[in-house]
PDB file of N, CA and C in Angstrom:
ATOM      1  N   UNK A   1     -86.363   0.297-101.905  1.00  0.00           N
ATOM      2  CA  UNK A   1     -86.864  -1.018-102.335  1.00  0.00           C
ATOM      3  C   UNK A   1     -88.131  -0.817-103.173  1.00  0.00           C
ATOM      4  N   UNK A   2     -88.115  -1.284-104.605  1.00  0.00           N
ATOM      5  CA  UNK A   2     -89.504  -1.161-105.344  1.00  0.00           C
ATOM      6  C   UNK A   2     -89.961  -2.770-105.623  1.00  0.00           C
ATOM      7  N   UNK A   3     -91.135  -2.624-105.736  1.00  0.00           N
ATOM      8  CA  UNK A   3     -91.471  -3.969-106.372  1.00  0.00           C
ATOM      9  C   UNK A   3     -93.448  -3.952-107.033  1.00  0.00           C
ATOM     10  N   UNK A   4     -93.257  -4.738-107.614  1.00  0.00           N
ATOM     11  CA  UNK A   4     -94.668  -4.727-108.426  1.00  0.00           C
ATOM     12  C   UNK A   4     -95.894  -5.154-107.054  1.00  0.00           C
ATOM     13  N   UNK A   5     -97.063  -4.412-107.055  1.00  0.00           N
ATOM     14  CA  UNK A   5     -98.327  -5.124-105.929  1.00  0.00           C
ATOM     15  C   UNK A   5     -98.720  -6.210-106.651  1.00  0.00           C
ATOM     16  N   UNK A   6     -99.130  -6.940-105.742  1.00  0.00           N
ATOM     17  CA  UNK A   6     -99.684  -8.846-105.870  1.00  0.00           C
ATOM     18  C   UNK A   6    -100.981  -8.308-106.269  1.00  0.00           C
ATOM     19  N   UNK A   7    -101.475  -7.197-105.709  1.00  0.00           N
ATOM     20  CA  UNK A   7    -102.922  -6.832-105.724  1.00  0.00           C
ATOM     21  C   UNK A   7    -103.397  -6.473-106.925  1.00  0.00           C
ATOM     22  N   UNK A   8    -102.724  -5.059-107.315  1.00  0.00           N
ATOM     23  CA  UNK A   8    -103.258  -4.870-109.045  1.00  0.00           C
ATOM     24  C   UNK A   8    -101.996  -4.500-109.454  1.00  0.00           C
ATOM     25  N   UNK A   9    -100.977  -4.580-109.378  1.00  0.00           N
ATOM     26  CA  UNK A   9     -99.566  -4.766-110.458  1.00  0.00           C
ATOM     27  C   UNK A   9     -99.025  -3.259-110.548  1.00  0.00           C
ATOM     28  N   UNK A  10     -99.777  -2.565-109.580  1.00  0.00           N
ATOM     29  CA  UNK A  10     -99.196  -1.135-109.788  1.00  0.00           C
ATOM     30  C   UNK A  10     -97.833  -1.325-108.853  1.00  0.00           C
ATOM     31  N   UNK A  11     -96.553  -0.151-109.369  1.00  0.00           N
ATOM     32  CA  UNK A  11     -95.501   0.009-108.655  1.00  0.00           C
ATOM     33  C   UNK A  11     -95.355   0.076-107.021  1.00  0.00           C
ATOM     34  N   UNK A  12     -95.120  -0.475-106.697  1.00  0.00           N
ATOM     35  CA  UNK A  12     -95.048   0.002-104.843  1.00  0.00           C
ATOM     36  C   UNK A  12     -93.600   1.069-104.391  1.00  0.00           C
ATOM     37  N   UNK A  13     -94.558   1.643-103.546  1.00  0.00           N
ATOM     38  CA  UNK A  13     -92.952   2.830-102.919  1.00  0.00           C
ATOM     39  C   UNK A  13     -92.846   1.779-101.759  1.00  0.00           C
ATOM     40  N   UNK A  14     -91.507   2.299-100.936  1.00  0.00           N
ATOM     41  CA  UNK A  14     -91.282   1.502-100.112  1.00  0.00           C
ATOM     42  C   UNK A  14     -91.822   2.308 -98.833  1.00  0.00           C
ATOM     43  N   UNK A  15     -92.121   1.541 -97.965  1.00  0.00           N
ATOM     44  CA  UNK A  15     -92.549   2.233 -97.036  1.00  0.00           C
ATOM     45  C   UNK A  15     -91.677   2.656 -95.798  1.00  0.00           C
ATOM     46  N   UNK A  16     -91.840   2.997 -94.728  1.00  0.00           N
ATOM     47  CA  UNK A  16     -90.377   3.974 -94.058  1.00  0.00           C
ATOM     48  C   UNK A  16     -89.676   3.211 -93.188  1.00  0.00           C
ATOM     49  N   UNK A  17     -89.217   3.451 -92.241  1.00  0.00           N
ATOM     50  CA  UNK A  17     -87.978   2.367 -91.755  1.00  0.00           C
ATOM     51  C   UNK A  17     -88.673   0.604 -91.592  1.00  0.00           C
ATOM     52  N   UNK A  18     -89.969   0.484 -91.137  1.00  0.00           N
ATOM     53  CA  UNK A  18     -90.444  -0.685 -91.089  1.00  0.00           C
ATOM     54  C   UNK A  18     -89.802  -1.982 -92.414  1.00  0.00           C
ATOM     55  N   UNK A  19     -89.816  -1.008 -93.708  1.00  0.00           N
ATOM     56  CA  UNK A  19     -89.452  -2.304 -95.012  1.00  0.00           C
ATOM     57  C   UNK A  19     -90.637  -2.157 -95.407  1.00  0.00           C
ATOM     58  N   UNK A  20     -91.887  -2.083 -95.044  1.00  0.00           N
ATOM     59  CA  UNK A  20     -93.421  -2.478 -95.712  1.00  0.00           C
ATOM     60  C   UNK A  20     -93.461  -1.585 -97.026  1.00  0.00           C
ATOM     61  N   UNK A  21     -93.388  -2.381 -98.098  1.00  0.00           N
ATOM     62  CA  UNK A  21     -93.941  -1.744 -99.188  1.00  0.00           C
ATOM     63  C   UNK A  21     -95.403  -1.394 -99.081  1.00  0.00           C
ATOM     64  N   UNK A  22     -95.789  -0.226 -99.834  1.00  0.00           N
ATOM     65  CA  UNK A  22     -97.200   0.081 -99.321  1.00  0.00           C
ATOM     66  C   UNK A  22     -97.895   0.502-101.279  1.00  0.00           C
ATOM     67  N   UNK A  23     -98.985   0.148-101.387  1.00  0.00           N
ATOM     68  CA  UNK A  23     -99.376   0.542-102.741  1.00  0.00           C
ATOM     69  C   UNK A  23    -100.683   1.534-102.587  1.00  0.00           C
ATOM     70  N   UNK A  24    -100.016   2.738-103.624  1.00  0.00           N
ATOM     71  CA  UNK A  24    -101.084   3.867-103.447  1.00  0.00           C
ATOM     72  C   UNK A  24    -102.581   4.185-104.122  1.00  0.00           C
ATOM     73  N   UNK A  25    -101.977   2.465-104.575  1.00  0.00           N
ATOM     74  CA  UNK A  25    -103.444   2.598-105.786  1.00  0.00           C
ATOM     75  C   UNK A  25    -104.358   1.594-105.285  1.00  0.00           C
ATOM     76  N   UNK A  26    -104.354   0.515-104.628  1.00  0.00           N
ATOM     77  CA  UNK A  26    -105.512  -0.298-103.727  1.00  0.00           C
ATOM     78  C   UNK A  26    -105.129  -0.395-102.588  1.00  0.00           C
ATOM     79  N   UNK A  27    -104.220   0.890-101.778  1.00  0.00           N
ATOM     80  CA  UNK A  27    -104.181   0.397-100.522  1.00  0.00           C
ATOM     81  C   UNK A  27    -103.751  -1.281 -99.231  1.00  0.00           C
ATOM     82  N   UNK A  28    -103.041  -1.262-100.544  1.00  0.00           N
ATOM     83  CA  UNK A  28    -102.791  -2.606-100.051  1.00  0.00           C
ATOM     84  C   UNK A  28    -101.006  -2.607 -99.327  1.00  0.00           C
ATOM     85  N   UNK A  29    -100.996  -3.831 -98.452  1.00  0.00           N
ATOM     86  CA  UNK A  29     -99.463  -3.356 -97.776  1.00  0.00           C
ATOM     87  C   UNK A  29     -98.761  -4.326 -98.001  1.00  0.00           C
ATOM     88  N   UNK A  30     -97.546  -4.808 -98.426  1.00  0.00           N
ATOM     89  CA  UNK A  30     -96.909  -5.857 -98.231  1.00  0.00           C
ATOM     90  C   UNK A  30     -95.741  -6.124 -97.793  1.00  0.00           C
ATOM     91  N   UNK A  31     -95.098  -7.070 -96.840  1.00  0.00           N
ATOM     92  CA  UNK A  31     -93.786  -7.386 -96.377  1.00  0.00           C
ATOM     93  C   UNK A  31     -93.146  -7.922 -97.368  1.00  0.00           C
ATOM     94  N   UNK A  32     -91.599  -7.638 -97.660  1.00  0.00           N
ATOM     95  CA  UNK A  32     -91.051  -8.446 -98.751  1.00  0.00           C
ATOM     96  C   UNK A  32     -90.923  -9.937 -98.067  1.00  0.00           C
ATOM     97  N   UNK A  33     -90.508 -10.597 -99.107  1.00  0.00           N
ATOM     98  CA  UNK A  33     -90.264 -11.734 -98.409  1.00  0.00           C
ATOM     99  C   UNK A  33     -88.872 -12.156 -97.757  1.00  0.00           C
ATOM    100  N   UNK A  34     -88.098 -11.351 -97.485  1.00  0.00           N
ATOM    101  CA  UNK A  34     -86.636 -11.792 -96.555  1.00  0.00           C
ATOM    102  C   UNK A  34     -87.164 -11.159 -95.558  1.00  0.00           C
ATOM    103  N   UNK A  35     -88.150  -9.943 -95.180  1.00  0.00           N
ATOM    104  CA  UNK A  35     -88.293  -9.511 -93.751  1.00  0.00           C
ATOM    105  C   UNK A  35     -89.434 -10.256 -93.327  1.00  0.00           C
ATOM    106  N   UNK A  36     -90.284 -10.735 -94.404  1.00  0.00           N
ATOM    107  CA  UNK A  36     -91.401 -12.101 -93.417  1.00  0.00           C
ATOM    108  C   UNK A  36     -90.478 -13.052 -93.304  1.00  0.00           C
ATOM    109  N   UNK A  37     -89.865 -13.865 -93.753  1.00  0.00           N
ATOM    110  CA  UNK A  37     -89.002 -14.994 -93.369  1.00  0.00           C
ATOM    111  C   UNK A  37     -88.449 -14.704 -91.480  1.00  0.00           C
ATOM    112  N   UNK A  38     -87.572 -13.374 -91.775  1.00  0.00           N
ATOM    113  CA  UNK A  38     -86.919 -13.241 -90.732  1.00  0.00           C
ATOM    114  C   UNK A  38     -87.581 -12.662 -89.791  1.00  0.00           C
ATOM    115  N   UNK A  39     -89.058 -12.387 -89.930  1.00  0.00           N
ATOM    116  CA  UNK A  39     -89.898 -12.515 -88.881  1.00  0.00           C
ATOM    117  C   UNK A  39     -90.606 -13.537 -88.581  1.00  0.00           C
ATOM    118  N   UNK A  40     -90.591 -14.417 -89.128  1.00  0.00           N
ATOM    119  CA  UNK A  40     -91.559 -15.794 -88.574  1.00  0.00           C
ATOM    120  C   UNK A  40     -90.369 -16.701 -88.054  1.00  0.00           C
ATOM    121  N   UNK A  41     -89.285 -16.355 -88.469  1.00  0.00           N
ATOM    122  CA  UNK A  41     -88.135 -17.223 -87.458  1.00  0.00           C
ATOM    123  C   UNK A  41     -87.773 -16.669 -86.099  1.00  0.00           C
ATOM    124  N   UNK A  42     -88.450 -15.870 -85.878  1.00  0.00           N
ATOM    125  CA  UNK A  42     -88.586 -15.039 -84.565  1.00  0.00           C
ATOM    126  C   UNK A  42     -89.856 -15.279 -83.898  1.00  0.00           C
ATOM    127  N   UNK A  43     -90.712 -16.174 -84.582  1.00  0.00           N
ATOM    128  CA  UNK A  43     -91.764 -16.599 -84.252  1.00  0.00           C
ATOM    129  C   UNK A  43     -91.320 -17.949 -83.546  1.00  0.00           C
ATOM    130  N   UNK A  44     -91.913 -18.276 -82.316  1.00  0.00           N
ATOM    131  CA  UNK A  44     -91.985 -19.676 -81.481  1.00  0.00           C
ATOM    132  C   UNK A  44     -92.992 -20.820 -82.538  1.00  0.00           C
ATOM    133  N   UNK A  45     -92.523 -21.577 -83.160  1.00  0.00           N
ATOM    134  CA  UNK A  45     -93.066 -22.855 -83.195  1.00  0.00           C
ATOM    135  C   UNK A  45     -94.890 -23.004 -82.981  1.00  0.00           C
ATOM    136  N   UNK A  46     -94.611 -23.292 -82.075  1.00  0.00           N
ATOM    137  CA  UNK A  46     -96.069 -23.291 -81.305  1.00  0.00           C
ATOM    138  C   UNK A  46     -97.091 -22.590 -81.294  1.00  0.00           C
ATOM    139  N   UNK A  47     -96.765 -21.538 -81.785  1.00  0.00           N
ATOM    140  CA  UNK A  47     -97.465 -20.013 -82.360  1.00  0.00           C
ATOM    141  C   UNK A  47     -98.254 -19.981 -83.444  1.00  0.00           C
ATOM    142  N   UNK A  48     -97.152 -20.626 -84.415  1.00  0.00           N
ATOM    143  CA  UNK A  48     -97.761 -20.749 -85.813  1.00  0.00           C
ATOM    144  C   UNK A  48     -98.943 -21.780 -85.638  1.00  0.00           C
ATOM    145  N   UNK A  49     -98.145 -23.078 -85.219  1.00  0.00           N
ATOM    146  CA  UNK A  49     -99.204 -24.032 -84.912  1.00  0.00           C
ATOM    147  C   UNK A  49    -100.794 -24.067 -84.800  1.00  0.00           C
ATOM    148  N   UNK A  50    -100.812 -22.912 -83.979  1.00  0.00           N
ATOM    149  CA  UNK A  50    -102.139 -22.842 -83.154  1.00  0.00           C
ATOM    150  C   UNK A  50    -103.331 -21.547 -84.424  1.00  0.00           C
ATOM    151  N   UNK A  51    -102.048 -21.059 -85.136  1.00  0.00           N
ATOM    152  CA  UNK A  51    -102.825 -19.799 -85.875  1.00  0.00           C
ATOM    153  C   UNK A  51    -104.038 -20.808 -86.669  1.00  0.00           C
TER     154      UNK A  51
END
């Protein structure tokens, strides 16, 4: 999985079984967005709520 960083636009590698793309140039980490989706629907309601 590649995709551009939100952070400074450099290429991201993908990172290892987790999915987390990780960028080697500001250290920055990101979830794509179908594995945040399908982790916050695994999230209770009430959870978010309170964040």
């Amino acid at each position: 999985m590649q995709g551009d960083c939100p952070g400074c636009s450099s290429e991201l590698a993908a990172g290892a079984a987790d999915g987390v793309l990780r960028c080697a140039h500001c250290a920055g980490t990101f979830v794509p967005r179908p594995l945040l989706e399908s982790f916050l629907a695994t999230v209770p309601a009430e959870a978010a709520d309170s964040a």
